[in-house]
PDB file of N, CA and C in Angstrom:
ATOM      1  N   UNK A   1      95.992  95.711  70.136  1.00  0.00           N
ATOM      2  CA  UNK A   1      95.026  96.685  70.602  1.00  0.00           C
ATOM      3  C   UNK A   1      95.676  97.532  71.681  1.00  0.00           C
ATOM      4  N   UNK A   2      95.549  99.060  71.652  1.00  0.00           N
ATOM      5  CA  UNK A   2      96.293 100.132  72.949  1.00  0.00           C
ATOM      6  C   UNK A   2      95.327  99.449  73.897  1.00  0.00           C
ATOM      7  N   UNK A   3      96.091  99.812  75.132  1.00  0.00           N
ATOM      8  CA  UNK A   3      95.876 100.025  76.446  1.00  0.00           C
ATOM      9  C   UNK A   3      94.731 101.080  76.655  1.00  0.00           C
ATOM     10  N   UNK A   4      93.762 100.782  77.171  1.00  0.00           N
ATOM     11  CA  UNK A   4      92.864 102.580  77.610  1.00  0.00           C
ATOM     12  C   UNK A   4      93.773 103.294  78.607  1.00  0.00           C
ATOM     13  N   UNK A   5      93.913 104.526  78.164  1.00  0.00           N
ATOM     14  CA  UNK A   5      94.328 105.401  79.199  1.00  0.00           C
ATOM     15  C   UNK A   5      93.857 105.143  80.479  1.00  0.00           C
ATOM     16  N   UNK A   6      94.608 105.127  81.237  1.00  0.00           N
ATOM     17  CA  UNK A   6      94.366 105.032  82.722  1.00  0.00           C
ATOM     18  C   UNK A   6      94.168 103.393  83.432  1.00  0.00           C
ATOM     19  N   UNK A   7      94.467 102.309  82.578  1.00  0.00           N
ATOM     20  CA  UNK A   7      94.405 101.202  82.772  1.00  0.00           C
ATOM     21  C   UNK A   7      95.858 100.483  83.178  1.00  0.00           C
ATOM     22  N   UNK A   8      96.319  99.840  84.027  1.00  0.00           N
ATOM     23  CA  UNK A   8      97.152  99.211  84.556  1.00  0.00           C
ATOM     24  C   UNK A   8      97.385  98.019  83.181  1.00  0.00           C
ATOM     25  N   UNK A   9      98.808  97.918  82.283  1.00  0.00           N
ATOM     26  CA  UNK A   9      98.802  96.743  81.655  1.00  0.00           C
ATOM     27  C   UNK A   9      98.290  95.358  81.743  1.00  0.00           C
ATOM     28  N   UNK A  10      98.637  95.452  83.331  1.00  0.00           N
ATOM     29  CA  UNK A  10      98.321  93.916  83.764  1.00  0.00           C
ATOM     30  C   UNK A  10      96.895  93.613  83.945  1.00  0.00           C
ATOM     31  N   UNK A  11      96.150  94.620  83.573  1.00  0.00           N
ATOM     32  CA  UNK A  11      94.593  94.517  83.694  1.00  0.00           C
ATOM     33  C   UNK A  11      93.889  95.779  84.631  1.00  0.00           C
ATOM     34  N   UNK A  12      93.075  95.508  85.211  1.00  0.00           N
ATOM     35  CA  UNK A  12      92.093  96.747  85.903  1.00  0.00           C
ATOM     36  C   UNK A  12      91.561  96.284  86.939  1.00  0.00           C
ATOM     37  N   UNK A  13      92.545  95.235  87.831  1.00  0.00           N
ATOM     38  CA  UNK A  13      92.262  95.035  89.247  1.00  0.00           C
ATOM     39  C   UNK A  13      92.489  95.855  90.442  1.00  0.00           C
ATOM     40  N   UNK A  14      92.127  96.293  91.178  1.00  0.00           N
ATOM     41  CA  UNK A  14      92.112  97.004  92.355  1.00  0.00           C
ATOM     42  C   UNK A  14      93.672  96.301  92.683  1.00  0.00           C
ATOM     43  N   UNK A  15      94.596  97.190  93.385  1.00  0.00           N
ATOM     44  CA  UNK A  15      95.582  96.381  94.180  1.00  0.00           C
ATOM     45  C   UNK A  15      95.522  95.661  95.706  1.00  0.00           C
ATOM     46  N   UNK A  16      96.341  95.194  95.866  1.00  0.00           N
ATOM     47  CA  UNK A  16      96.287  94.489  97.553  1.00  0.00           C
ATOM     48  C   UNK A  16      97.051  95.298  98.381  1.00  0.00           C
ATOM     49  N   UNK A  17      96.220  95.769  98.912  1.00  0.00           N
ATOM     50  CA  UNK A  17      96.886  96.883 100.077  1.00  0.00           C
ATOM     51  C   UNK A  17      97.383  96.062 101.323  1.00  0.00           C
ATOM     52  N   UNK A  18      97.177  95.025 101.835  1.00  0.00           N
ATOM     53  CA  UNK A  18      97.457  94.028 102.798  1.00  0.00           C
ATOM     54  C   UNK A  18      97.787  92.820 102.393  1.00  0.00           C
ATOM     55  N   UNK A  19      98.026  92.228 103.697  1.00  0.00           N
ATOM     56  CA  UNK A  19      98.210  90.796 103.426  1.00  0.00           C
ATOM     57  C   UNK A  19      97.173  89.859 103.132  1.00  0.00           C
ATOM     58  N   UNK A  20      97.219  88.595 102.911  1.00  0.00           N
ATOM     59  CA  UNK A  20      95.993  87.608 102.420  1.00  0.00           C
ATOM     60  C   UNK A  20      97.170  86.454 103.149  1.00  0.00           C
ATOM     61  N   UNK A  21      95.966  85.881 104.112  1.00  0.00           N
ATOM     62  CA  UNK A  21      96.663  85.038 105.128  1.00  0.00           C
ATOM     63  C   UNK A  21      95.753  84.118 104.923  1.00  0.00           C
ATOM     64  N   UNK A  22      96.200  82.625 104.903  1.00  0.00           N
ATOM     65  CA  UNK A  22      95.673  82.204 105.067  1.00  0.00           C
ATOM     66  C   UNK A  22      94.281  81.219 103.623  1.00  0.00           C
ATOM     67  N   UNK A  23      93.446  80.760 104.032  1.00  0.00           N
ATOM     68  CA  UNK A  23      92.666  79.985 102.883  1.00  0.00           C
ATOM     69  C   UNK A  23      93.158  79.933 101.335  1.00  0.00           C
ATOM     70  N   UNK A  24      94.350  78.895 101.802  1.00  0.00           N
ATOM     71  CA  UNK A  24      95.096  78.229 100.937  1.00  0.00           C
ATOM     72  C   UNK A  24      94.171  77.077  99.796  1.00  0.00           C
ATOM     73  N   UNK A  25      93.612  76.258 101.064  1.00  0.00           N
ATOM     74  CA  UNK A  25      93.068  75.602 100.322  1.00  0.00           C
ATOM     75  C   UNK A  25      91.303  75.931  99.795  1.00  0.00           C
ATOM     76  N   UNK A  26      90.861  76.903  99.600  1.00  0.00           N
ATOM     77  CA  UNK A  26      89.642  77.342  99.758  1.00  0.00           C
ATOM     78  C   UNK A  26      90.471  78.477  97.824  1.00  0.00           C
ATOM     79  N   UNK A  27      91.433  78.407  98.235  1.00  0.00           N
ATOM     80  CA  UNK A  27      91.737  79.146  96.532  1.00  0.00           C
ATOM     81  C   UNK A  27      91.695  78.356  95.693  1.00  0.00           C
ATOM     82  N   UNK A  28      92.610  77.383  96.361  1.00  0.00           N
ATOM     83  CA  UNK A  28      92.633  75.889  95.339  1.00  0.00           C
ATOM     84  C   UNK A  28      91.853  75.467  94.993  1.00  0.00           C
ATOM     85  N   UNK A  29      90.590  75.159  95.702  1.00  0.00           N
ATOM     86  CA  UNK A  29      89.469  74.452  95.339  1.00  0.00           C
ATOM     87  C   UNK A  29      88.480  75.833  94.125  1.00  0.00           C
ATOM     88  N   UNK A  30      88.305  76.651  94.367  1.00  0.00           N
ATOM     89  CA  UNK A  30      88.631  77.737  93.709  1.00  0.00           C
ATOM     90  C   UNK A  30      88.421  77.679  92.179  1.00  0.00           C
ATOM     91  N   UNK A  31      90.316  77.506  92.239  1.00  0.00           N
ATOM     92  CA  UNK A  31      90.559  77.741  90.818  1.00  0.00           C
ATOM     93  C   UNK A  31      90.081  76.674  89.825  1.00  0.00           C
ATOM     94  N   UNK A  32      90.376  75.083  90.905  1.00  0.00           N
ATOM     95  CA  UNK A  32      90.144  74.023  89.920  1.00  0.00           C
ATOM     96  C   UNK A  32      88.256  74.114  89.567  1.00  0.00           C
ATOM     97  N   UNK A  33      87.587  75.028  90.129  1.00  0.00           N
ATOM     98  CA  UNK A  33      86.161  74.774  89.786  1.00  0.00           C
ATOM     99  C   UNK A  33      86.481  76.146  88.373  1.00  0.00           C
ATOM    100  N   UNK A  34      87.005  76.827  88.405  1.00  0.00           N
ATOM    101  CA  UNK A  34      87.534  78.394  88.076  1.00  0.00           C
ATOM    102  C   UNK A  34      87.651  77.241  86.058  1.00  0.00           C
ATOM    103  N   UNK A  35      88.410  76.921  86.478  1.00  0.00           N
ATOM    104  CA  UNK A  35      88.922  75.765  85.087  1.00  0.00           C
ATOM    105  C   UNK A  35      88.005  74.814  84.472  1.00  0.00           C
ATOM    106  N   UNK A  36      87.233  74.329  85.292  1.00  0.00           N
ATOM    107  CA  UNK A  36      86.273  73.507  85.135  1.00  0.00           C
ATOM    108  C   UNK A  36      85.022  74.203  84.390  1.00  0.00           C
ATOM    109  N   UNK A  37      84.840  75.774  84.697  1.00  0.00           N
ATOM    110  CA  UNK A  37      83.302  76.186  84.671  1.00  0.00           C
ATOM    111  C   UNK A  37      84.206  77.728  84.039  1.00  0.00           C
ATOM    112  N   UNK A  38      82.721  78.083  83.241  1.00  0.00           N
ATOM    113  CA  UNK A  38      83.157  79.722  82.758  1.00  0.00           C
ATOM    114  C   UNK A  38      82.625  80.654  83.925  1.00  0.00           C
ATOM    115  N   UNK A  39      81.660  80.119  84.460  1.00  0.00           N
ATOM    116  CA  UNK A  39      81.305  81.220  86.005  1.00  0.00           C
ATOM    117  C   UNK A  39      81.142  80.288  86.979  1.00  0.00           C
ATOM    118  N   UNK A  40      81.450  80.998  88.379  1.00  0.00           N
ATOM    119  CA  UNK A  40      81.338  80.282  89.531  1.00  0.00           C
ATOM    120  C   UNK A  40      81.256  81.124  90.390  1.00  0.00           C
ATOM    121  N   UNK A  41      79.962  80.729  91.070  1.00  0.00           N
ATOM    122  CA  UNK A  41      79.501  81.864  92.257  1.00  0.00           C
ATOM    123  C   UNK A  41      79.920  81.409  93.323  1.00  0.00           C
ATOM    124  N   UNK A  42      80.397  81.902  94.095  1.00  0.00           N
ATOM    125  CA  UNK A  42      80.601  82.402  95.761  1.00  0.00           C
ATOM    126  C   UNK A  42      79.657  83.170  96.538  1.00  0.00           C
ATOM    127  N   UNK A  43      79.527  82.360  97.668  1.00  0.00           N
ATOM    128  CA  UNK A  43      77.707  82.748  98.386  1.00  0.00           C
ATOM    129  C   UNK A  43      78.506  82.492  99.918  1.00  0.00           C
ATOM    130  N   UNK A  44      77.847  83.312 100.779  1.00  0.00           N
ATOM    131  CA  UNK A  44      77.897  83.387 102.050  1.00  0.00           C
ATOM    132  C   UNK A  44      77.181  84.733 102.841  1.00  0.00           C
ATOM    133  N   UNK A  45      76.891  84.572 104.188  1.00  0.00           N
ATOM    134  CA  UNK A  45      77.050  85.603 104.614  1.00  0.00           C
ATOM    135  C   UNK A  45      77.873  86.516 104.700  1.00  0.00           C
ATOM    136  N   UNK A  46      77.483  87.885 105.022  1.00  0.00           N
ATOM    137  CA  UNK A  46      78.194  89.360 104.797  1.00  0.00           C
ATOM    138  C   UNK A  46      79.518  89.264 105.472  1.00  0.00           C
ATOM    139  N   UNK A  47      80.758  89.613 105.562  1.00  0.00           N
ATOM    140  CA  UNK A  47      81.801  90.066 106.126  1.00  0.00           C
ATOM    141  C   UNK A  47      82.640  89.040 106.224  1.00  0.00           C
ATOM    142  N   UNK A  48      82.394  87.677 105.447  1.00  0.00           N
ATOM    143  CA  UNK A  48      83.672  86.696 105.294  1.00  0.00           C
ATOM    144  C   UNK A  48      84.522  86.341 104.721  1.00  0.00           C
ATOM    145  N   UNK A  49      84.749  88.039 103.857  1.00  0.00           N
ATOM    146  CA  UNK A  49      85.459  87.635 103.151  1.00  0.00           C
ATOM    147  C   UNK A  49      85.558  87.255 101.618  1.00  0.00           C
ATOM    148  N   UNK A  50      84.565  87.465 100.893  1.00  0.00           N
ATOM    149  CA  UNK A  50      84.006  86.693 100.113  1.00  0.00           C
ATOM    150  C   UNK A  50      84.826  87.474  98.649  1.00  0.00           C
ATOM    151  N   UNK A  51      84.446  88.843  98.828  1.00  0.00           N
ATOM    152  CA  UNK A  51      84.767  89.555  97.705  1.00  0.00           C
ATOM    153  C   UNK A  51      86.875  89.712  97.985  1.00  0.00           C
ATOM    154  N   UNK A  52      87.439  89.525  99.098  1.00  0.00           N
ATOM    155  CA  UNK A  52      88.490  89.248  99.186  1.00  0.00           C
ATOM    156  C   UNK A  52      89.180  88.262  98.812  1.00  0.00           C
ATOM    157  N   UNK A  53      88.547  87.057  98.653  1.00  0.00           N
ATOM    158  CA  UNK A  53      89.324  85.740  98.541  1.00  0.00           C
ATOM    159  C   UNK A  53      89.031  85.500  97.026  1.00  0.00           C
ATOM    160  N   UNK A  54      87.694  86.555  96.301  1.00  0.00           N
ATOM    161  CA  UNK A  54      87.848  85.997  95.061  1.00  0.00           C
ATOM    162  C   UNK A  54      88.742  86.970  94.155  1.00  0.00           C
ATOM    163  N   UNK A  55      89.339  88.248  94.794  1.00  0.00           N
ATOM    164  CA  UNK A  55      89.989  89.446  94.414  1.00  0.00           C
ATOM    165  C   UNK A  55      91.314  88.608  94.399  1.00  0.00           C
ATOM    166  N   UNK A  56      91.767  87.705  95.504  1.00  0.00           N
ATOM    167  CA  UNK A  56      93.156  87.299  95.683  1.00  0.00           C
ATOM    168  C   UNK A  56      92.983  86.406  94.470  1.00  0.00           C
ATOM    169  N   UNK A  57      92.293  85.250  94.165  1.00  0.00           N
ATOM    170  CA  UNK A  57      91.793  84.449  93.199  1.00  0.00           C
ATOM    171  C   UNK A  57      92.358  85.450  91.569  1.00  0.00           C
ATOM    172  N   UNK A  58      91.800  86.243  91.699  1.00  0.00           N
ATOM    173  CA  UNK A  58      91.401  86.945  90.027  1.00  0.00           C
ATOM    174  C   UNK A  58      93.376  87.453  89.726  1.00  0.00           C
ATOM    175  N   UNK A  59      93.735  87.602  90.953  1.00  0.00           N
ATOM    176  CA  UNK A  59      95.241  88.128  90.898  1.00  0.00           C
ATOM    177  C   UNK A  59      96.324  87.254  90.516  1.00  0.00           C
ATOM    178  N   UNK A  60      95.538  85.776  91.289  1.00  0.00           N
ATOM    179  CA  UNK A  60      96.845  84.900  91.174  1.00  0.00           C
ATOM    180  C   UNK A  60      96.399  84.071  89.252  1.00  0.00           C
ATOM    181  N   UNK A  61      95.147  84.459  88.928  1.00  0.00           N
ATOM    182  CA  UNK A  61      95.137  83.461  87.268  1.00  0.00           C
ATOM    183  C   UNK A  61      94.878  84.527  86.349  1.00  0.00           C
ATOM    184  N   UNK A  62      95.211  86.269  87.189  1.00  0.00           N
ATOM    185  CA  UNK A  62      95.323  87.301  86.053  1.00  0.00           C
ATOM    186  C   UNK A  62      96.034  86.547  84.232  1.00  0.00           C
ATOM    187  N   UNK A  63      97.293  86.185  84.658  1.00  0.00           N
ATOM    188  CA  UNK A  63      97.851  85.570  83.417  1.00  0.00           C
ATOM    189  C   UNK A  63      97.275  84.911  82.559  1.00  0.00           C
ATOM    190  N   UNK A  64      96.148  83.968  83.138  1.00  0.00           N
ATOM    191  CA  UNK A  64      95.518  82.911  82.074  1.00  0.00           C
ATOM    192  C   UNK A  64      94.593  83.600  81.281  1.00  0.00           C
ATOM    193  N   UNK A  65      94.161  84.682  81.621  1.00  0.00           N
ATOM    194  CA  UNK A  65      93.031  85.568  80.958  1.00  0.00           C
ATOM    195  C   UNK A  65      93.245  86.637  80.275  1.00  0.00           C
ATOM    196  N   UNK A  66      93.980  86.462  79.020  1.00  0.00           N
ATOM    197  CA  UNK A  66      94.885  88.078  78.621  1.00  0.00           C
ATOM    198  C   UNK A  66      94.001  89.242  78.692  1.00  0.00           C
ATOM    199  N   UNK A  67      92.650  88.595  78.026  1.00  0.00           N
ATOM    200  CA  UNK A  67      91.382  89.732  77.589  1.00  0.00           C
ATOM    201  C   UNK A  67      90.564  89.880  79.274  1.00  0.00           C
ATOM    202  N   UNK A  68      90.966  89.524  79.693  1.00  0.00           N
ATOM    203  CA  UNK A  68      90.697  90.056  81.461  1.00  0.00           C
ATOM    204  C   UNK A  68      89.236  89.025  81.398  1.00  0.00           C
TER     205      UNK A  68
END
């Protein structure tokens, strides 16, 4: 199947403009629920991060998901 115009091969993730420091083990725990389950929500209050740590998440198991 082509690529859509204007789509990055590796998928259609936003890039990382910075660093990601830090909650090592908060990915880990993460992914192994990530493997375990077809969805998994992440809940917290506003500004911790939330949509960051699951952006770093979606980057590092891009590979396992060809069809995104």
């Amino acid at each position: 199947m082509a690529t859509p115009s204007g789509w990055r091969r590796e998928g259609n993730l936003p890039a990382e403009l910075t660093s990601f420091v830090g909650r090592t083990r908060l990915l880990a725990n993460l992914k192994r629920h990530l493997a375990e389950s077809r969805l998994v929500t992440v809940t917290g209050i506003g500004g911790v991060g939330k949509s960051r740590t699951v952006l770093r998440l979606a980057h590092q198991v891009r590979t396992q998901y060809p069809d995104g």
